[in-house]
PDB file of N, CA and C in Angstrom:
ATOM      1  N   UNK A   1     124.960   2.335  58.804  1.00  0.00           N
ATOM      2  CA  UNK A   1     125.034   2.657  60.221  1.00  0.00           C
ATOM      3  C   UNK A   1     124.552   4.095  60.410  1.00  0.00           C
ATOM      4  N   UNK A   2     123.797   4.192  61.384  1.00  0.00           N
ATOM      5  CA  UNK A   2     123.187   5.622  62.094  1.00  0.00           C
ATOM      6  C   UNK A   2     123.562   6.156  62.993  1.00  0.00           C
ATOM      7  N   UNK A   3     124.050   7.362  63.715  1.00  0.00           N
ATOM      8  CA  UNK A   3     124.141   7.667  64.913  1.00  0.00           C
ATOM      9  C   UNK A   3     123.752   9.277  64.819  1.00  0.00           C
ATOM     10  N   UNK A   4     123.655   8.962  66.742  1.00  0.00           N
ATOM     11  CA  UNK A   4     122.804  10.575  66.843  1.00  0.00           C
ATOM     12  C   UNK A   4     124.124  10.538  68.385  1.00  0.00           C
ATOM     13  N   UNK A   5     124.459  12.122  68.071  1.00  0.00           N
ATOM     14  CA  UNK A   5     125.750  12.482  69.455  1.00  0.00           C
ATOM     15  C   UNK A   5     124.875  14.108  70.093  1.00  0.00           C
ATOM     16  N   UNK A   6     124.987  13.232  71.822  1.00  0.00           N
ATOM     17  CA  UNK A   6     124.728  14.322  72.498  1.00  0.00           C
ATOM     18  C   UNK A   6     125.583  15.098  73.143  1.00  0.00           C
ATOM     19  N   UNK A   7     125.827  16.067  73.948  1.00  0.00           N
ATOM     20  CA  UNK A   7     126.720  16.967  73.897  1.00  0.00           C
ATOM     21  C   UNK A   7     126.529  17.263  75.780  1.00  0.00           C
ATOM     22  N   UNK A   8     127.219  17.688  76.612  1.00  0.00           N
ATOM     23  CA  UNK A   8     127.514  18.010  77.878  1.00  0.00           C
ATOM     24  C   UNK A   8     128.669  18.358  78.461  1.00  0.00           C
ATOM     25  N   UNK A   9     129.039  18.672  79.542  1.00  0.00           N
ATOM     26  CA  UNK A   9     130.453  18.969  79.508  1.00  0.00           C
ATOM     27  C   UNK A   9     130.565  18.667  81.134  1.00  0.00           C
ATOM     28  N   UNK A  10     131.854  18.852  82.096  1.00  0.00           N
ATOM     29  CA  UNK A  10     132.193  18.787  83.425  1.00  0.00           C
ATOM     30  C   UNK A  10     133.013  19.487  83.490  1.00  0.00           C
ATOM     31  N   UNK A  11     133.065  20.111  84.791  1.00  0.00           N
ATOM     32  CA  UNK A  11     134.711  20.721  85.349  1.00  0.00           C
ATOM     33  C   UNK A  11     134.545  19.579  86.709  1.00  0.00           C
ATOM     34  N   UNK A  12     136.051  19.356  87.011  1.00  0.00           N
ATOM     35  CA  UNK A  12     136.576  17.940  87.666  1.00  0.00           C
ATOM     36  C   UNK A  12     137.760  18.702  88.374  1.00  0.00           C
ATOM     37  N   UNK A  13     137.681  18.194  89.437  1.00  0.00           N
ATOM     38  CA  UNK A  13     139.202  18.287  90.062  1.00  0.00           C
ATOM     39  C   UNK A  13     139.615  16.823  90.652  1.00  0.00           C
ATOM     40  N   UNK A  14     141.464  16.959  90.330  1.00  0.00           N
ATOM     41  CA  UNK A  14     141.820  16.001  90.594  1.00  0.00           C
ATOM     42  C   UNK A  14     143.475  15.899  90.093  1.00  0.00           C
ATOM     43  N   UNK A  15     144.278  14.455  91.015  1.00  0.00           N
ATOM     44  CA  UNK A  15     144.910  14.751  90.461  1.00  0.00           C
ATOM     45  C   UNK A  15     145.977  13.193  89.994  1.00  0.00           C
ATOM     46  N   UNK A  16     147.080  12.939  89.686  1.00  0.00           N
ATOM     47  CA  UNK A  16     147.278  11.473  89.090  1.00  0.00           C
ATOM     48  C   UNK A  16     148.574  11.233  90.141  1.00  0.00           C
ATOM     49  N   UNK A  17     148.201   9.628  90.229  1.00  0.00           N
ATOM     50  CA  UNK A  17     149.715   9.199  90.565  1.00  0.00           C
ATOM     51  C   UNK A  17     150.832   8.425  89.496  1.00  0.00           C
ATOM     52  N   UNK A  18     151.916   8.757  89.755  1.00  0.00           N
ATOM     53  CA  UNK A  18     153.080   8.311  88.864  1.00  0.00           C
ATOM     54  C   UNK A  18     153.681   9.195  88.089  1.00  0.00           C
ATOM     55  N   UNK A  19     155.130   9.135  88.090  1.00  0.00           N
ATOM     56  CA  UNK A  19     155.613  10.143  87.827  1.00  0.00           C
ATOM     57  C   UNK A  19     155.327  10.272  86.069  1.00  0.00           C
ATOM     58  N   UNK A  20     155.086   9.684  85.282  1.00  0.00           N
ATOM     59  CA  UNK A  20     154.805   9.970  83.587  1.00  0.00           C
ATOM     60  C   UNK A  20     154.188  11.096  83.658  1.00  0.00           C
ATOM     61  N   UNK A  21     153.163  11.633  84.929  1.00  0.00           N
ATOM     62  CA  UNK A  21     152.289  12.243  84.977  1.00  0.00           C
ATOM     63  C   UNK A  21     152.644  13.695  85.549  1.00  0.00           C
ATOM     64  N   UNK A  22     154.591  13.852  85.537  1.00  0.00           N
ATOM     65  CA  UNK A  22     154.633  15.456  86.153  1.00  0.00           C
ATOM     66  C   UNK A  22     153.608  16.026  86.944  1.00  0.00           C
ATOM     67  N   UNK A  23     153.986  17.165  86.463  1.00  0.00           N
ATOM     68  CA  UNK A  23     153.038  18.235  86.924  1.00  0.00           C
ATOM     69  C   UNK A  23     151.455  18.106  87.666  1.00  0.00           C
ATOM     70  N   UNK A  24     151.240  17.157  86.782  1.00  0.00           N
ATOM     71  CA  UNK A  24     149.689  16.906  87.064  1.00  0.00           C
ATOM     72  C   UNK A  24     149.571  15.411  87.896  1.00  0.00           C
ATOM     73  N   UNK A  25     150.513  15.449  89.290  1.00  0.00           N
ATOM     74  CA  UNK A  25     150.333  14.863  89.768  1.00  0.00           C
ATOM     75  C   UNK A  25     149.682  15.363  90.803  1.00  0.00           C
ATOM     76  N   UNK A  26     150.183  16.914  91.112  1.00  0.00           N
ATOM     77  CA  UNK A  26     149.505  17.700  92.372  1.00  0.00           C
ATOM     78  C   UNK A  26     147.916  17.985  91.766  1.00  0.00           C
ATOM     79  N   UNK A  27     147.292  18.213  92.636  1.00  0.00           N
ATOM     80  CA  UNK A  27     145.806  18.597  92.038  1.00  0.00           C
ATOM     81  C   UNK A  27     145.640  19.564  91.674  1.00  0.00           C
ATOM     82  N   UNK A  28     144.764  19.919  90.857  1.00  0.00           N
ATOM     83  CA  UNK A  28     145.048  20.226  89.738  1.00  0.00           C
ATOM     84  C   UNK A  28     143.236  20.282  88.850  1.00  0.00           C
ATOM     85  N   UNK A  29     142.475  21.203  88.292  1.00  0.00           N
ATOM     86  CA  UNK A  29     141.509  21.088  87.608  1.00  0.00           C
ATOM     87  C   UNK A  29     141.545  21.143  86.041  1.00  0.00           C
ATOM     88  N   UNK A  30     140.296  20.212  85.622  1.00  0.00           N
ATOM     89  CA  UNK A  30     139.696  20.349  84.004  1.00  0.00           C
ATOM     90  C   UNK A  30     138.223  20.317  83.514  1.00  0.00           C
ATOM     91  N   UNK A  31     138.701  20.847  82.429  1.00  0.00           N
ATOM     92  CA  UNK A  31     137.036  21.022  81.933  1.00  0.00           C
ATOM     93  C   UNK A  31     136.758  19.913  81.095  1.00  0.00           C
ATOM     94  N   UNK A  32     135.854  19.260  80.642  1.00  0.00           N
ATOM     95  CA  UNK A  32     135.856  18.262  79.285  1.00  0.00           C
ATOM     96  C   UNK A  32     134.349  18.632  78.605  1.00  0.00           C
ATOM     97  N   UNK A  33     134.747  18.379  77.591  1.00  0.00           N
ATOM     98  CA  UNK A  33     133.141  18.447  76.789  1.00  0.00           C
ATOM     99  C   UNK A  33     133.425  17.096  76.358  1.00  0.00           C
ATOM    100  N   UNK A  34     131.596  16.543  76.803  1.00  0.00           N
ATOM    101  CA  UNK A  34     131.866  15.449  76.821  1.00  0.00           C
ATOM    102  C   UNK A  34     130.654  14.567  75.849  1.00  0.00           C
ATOM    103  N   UNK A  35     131.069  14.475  74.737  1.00  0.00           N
ATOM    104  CA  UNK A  35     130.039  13.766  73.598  1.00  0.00           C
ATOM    105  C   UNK A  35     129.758  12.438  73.799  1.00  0.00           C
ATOM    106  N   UNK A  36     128.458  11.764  73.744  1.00  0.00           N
ATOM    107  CA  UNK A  36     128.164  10.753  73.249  1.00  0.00           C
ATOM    108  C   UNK A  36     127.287  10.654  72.135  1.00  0.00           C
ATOM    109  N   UNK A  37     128.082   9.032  71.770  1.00  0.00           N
ATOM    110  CA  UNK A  37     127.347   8.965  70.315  1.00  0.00           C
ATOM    111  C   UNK A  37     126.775   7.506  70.165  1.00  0.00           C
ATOM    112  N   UNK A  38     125.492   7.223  69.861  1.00  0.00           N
ATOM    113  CA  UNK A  38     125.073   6.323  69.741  1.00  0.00           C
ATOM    114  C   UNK A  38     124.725   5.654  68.572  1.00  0.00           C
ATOM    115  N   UNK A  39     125.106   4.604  68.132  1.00  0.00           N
ATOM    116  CA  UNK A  39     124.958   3.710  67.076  1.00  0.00           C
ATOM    117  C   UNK A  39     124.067   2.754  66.970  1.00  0.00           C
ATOM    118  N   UNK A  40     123.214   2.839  65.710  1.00  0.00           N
ATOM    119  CA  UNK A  40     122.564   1.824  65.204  1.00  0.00           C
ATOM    120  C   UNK A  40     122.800   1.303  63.934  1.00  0.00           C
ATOM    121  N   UNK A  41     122.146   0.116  63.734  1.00  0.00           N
ATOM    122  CA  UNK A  41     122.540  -0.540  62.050  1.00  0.00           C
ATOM    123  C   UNK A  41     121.706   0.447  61.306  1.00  0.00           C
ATOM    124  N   UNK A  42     120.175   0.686  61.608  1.00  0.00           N
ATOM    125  CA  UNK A  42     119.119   1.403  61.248  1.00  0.00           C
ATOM    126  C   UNK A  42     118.842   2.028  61.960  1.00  0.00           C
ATOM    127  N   UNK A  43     117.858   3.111  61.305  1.00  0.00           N
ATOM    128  CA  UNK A  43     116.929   3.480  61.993  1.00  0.00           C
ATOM    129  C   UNK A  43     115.436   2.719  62.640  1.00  0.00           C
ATOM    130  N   UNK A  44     114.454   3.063  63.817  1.00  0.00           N
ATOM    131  CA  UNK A  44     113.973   2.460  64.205  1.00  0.00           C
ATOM    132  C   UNK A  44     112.430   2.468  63.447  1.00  0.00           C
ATOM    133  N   UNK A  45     111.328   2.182  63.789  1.00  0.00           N
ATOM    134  CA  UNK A  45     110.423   2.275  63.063  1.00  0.00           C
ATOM    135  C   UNK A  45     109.317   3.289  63.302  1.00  0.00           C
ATOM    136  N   UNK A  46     109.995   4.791  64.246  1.00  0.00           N
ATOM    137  CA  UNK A  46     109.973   5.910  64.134  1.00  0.00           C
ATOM    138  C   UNK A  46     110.782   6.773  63.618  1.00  0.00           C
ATOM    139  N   UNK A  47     111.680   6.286  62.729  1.00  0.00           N
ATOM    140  CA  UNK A  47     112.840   6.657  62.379  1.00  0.00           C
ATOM    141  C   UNK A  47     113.853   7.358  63.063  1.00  0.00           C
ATOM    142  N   UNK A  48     114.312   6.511  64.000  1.00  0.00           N
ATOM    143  CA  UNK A  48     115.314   7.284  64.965  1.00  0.00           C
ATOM    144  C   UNK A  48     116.021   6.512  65.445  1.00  0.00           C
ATOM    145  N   UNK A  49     117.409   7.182  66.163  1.00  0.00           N
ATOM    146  CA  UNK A  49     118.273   5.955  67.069  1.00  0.00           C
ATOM    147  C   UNK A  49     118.186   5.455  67.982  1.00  0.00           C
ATOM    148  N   UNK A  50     117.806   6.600  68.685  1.00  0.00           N
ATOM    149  CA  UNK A  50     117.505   6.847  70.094  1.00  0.00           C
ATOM    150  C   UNK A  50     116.522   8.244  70.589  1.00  0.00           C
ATOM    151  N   UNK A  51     115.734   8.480  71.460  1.00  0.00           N
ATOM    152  CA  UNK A  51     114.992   9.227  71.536  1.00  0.00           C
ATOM    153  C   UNK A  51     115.976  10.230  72.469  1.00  0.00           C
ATOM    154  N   UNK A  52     116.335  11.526  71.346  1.00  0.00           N
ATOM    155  CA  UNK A  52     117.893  12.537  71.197  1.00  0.00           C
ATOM    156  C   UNK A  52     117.139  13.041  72.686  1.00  0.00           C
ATOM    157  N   UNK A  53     116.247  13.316  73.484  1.00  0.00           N
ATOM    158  CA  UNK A  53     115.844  14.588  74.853  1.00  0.00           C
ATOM    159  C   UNK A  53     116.172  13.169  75.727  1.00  0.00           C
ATOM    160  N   UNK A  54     115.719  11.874  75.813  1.00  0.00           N
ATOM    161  CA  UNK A  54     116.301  11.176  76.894  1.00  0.00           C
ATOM    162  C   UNK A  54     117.598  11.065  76.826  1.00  0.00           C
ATOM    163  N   UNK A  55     118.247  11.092  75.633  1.00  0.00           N
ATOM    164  CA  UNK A  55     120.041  10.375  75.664  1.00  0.00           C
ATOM    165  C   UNK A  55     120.613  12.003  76.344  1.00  0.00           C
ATOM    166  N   UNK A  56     119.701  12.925  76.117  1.00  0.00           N
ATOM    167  CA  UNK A  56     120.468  14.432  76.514  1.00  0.00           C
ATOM    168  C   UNK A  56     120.628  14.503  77.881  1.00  0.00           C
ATOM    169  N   UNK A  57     119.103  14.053  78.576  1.00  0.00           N
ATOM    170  CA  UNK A  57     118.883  14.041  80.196  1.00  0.00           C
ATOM    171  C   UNK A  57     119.731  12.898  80.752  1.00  0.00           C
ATOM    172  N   UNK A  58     119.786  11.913  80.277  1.00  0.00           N
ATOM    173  CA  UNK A  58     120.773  10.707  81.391  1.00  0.00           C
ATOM    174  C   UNK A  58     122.289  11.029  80.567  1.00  0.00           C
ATOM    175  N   UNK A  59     122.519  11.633  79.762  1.00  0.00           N
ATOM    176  CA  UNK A  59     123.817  12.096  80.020  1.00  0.00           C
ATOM    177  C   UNK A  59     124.418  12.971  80.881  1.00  0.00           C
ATOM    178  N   UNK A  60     123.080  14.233  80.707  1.00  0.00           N
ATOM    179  CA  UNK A  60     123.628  14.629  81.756  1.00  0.00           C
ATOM    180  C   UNK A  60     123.138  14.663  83.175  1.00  0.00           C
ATOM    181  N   UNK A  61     122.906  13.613  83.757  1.00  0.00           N
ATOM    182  CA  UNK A  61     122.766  13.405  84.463  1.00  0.00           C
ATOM    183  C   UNK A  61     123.914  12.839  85.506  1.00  0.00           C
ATOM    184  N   UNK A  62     124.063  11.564  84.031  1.00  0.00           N
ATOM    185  CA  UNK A  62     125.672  10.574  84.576  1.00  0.00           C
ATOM    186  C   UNK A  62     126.956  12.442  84.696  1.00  0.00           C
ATOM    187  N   UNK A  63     127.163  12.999  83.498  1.00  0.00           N
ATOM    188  CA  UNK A  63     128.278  13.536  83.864  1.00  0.00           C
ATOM    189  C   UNK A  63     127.604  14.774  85.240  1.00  0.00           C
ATOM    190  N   UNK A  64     126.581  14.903  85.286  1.00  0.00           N
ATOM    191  CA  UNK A  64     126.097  15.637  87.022  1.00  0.00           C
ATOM    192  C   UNK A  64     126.820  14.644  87.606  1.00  0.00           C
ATOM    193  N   UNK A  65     126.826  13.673  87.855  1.00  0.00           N
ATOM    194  CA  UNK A  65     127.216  12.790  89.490  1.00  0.00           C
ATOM    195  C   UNK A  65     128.632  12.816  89.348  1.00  0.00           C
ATOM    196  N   UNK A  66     129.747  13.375  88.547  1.00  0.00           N
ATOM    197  CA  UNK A  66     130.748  14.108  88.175  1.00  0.00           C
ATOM    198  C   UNK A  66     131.317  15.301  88.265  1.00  0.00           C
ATOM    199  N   UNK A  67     130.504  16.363  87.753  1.00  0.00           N
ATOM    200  CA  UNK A  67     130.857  17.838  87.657  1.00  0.00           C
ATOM    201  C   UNK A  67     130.810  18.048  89.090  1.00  0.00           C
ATOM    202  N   UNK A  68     132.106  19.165  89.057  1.00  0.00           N
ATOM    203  CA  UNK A  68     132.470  20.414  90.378  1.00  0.00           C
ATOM    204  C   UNK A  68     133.018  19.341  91.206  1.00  0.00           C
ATOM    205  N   UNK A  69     133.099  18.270  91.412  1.00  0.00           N
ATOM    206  CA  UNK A  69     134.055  17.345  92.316  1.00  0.00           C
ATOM    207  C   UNK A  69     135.198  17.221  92.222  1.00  0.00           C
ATOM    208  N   UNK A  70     135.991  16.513  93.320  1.00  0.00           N
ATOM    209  CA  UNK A  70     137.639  16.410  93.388  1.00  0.00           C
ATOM    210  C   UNK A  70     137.205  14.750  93.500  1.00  0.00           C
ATOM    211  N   UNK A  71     137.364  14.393  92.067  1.00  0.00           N
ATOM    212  CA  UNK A  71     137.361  12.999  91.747  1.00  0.00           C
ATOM    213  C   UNK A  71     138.576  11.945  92.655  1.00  0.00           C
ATOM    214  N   UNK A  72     139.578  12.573  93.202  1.00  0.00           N
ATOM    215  CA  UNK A  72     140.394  12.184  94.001  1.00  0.00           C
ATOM    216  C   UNK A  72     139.163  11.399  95.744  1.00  0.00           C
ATOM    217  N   UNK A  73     138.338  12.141  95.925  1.00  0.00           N
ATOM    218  CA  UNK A  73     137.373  11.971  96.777  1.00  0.00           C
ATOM    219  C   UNK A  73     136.240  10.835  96.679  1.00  0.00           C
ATOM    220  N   UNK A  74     135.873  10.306  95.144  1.00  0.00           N
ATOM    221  CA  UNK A  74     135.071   9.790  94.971  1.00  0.00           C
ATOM    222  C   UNK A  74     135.418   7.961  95.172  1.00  0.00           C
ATOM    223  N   UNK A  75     134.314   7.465  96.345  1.00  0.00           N
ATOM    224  CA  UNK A  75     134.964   6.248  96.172  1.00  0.00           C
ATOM    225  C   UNK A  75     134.932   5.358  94.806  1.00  0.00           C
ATOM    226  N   UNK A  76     134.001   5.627  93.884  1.00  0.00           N
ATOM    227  CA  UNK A  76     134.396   5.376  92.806  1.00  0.00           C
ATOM    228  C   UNK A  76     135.346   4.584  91.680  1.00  0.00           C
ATOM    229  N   UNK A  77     136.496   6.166  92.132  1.00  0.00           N
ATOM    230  CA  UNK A  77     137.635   6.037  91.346  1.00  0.00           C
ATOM    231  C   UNK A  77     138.512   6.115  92.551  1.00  0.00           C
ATOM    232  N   UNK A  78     138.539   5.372  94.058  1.00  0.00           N
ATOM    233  CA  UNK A  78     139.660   5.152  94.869  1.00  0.00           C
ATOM    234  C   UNK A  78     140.500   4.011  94.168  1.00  0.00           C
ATOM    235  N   UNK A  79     141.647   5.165  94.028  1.00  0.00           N
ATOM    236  CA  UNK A  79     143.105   3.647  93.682  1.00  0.00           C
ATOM    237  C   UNK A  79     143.388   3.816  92.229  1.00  0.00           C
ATOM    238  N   UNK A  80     142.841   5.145  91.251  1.00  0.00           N
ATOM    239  CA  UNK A  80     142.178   4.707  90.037  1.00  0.00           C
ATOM    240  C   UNK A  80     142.938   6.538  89.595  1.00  0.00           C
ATOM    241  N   UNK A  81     143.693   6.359  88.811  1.00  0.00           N
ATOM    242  CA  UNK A  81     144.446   7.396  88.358  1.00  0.00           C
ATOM    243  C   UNK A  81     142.916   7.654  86.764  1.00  0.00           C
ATOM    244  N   UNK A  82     142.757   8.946  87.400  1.00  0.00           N
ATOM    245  CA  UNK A  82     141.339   9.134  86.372  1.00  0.00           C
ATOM    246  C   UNK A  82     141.696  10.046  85.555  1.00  0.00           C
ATOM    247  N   UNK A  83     142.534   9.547  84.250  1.00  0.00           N
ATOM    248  CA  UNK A  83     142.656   9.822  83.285  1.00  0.00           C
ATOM    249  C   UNK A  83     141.330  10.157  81.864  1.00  0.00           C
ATOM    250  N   UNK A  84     141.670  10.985  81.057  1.00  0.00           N
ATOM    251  CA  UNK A  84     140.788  11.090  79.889  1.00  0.00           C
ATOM    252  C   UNK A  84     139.940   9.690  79.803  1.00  0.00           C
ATOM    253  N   UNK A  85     140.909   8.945  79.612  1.00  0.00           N
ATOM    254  CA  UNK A  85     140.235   7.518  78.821  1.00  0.00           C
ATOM    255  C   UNK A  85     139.395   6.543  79.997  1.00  0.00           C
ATOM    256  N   UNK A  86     139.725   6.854  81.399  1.00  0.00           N
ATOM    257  CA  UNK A  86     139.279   6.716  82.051  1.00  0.00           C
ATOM    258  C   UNK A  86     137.681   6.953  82.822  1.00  0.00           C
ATOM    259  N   UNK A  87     137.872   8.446  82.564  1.00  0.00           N
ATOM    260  CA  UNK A  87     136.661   9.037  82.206  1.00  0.00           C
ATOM    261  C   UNK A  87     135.707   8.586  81.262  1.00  0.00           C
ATOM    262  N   UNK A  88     135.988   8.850  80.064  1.00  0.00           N
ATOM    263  CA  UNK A  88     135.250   8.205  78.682  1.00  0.00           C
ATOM    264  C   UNK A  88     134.619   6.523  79.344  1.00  0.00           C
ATOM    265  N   UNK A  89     135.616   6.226  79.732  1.00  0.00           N
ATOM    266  CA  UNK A  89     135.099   4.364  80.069  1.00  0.00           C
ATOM    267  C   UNK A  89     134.151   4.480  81.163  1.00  0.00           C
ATOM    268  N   UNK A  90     134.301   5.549  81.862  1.00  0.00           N
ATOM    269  CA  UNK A  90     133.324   5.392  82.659  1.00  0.00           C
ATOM    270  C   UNK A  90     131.477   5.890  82.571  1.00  0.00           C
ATOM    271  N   UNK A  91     131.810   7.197  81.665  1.00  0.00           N
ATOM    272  CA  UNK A  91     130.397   7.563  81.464  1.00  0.00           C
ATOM    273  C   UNK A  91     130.141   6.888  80.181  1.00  0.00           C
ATOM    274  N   UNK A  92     130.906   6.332  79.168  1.00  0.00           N
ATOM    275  CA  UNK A  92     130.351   4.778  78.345  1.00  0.00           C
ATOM    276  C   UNK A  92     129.289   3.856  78.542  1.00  0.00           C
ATOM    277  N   UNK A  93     130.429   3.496  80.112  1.00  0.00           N
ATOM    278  CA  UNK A  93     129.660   2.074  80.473  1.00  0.00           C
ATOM    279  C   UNK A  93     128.242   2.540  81.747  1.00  0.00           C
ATOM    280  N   UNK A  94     128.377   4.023  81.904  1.00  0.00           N
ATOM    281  CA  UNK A  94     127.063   4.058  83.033  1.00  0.00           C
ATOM    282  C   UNK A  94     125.738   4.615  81.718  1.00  0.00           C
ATOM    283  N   UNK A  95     126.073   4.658  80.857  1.00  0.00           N
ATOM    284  CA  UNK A  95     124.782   5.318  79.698  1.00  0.00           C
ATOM    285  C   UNK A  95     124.539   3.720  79.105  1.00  0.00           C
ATOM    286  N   UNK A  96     125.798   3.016  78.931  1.00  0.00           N
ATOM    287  CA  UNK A  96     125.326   1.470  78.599  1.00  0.00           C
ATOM    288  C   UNK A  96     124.143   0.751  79.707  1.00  0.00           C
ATOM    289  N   UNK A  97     124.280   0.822  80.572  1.00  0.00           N
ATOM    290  CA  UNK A  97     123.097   0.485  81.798  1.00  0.00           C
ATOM    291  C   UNK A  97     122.595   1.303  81.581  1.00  0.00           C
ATOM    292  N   UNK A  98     122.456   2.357  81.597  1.00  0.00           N
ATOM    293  CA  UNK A  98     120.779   3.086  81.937  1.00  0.00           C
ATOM    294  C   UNK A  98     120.227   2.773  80.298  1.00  0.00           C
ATOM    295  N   UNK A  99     120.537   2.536  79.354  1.00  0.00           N
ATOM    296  CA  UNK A  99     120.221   2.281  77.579  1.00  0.00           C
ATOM    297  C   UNK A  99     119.697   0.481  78.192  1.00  0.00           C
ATOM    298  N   UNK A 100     120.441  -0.070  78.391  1.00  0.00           N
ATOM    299  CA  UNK A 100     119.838  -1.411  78.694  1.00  0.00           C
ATOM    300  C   UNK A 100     118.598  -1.294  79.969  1.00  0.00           C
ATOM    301  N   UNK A 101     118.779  -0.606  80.648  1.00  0.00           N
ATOM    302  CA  UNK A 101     117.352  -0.645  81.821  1.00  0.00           C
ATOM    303  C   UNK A 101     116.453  -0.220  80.860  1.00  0.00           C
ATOM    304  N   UNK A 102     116.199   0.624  79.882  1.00  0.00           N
ATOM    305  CA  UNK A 102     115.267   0.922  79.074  1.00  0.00           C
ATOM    306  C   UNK A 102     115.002   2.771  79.641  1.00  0.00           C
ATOM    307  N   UNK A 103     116.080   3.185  79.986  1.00  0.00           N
ATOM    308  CA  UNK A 103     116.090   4.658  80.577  1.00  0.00           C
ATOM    309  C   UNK A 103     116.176   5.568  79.085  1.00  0.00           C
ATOM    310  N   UNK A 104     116.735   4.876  78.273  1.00  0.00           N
ATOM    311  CA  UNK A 104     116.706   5.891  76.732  1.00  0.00           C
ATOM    312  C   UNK A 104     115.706   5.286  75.599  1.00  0.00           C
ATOM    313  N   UNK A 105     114.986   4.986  76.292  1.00  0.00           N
ATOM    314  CA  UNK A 105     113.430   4.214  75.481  1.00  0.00           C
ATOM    315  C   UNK A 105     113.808   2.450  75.062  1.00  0.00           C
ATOM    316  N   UNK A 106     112.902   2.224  74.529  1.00  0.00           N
ATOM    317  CA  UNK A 106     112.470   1.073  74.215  1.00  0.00           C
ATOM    318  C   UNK A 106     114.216   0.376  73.130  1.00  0.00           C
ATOM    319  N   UNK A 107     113.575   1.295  72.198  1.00  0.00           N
ATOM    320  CA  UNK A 107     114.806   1.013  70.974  1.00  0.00           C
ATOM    321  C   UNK A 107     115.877   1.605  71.401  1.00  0.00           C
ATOM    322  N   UNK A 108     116.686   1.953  72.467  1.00  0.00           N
ATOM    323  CA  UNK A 108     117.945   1.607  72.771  1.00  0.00           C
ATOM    324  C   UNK A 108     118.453   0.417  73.385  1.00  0.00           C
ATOM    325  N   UNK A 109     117.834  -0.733  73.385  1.00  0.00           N
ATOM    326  CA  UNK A 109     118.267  -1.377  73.728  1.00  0.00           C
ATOM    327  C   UNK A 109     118.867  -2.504  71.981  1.00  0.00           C
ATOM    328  N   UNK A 110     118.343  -1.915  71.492  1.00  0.00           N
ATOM    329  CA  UNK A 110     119.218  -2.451  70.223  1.00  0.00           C
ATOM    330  C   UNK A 110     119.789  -1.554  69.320  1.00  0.00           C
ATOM    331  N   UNK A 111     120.690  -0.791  70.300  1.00  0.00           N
ATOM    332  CA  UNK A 111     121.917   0.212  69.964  1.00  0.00           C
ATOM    333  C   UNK A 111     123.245  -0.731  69.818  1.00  0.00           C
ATOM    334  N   UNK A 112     123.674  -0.366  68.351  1.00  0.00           N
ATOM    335  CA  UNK A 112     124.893  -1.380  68.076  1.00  0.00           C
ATOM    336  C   UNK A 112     126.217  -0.806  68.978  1.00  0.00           C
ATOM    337  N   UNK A 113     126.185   0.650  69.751  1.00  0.00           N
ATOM    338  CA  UNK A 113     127.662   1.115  70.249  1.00  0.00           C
ATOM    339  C   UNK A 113     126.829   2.178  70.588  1.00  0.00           C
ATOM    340  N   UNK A 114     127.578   2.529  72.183  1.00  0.00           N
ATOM    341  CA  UNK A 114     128.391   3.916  72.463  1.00  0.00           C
ATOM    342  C   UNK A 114     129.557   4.377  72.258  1.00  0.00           C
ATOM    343  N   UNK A 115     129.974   5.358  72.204  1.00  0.00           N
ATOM    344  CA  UNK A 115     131.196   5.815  72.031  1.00  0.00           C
ATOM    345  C   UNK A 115     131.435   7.282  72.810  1.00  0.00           C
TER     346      UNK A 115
END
């Protein structure tokens, strides 16, 4: 197995409902650095996973339509306590579509995982 991880980050405001969540129920900001990593069985027959300057630009792109917002605002995540893992699932599954439209070249579309 191969993988190549790109690197970006957000500041987010926002804040949770339910009480497990104290403090950080009032709003409240964070920063995240935010890695993805892409998996293959092999390499491709340029020897690569993914072409590393597109997976850099539509990452950060997806976490742009993110950063400096009060995620509380976004219809998005209305109703949707936007936790860490929450997050993660979400810029996952929006780099999984743009990798399947063919936005991170050809040979991402036979990427075994994001993460």
């Amino acid at each position: 197995m191969f993988s190549v991880t790109v690197r970006d980050h957000m500041m987010i405001a926002h804040s949770f409902r339910g009480e497990v969540f104290g403090p950080a129920q009032k709003l409240h900001g964070a920063t995240f650095v935010v890695d993805a990593t892409f998996r293959r069985a092999d390499v491709d027959a340029d020897g690569i996973v993914v072409d590393i300057a597109l997976a850099t630009e539509v990452l950060g792109a997806i976490v742009g339509e993110l950063n400096l917002r009060n995620l509380d605002d976004e219809p998005a995540f209305a109703g949707v306590n936007t936790t860490t893992e929450v997050l993660a699932r979400t810029i996952a599954d929006r780099l999984a579509e743009r990798a399947l439209a063919g936005d991170l070249g050809a040979g991402a579309r036979e990427l075994a995982g994001i993460t």
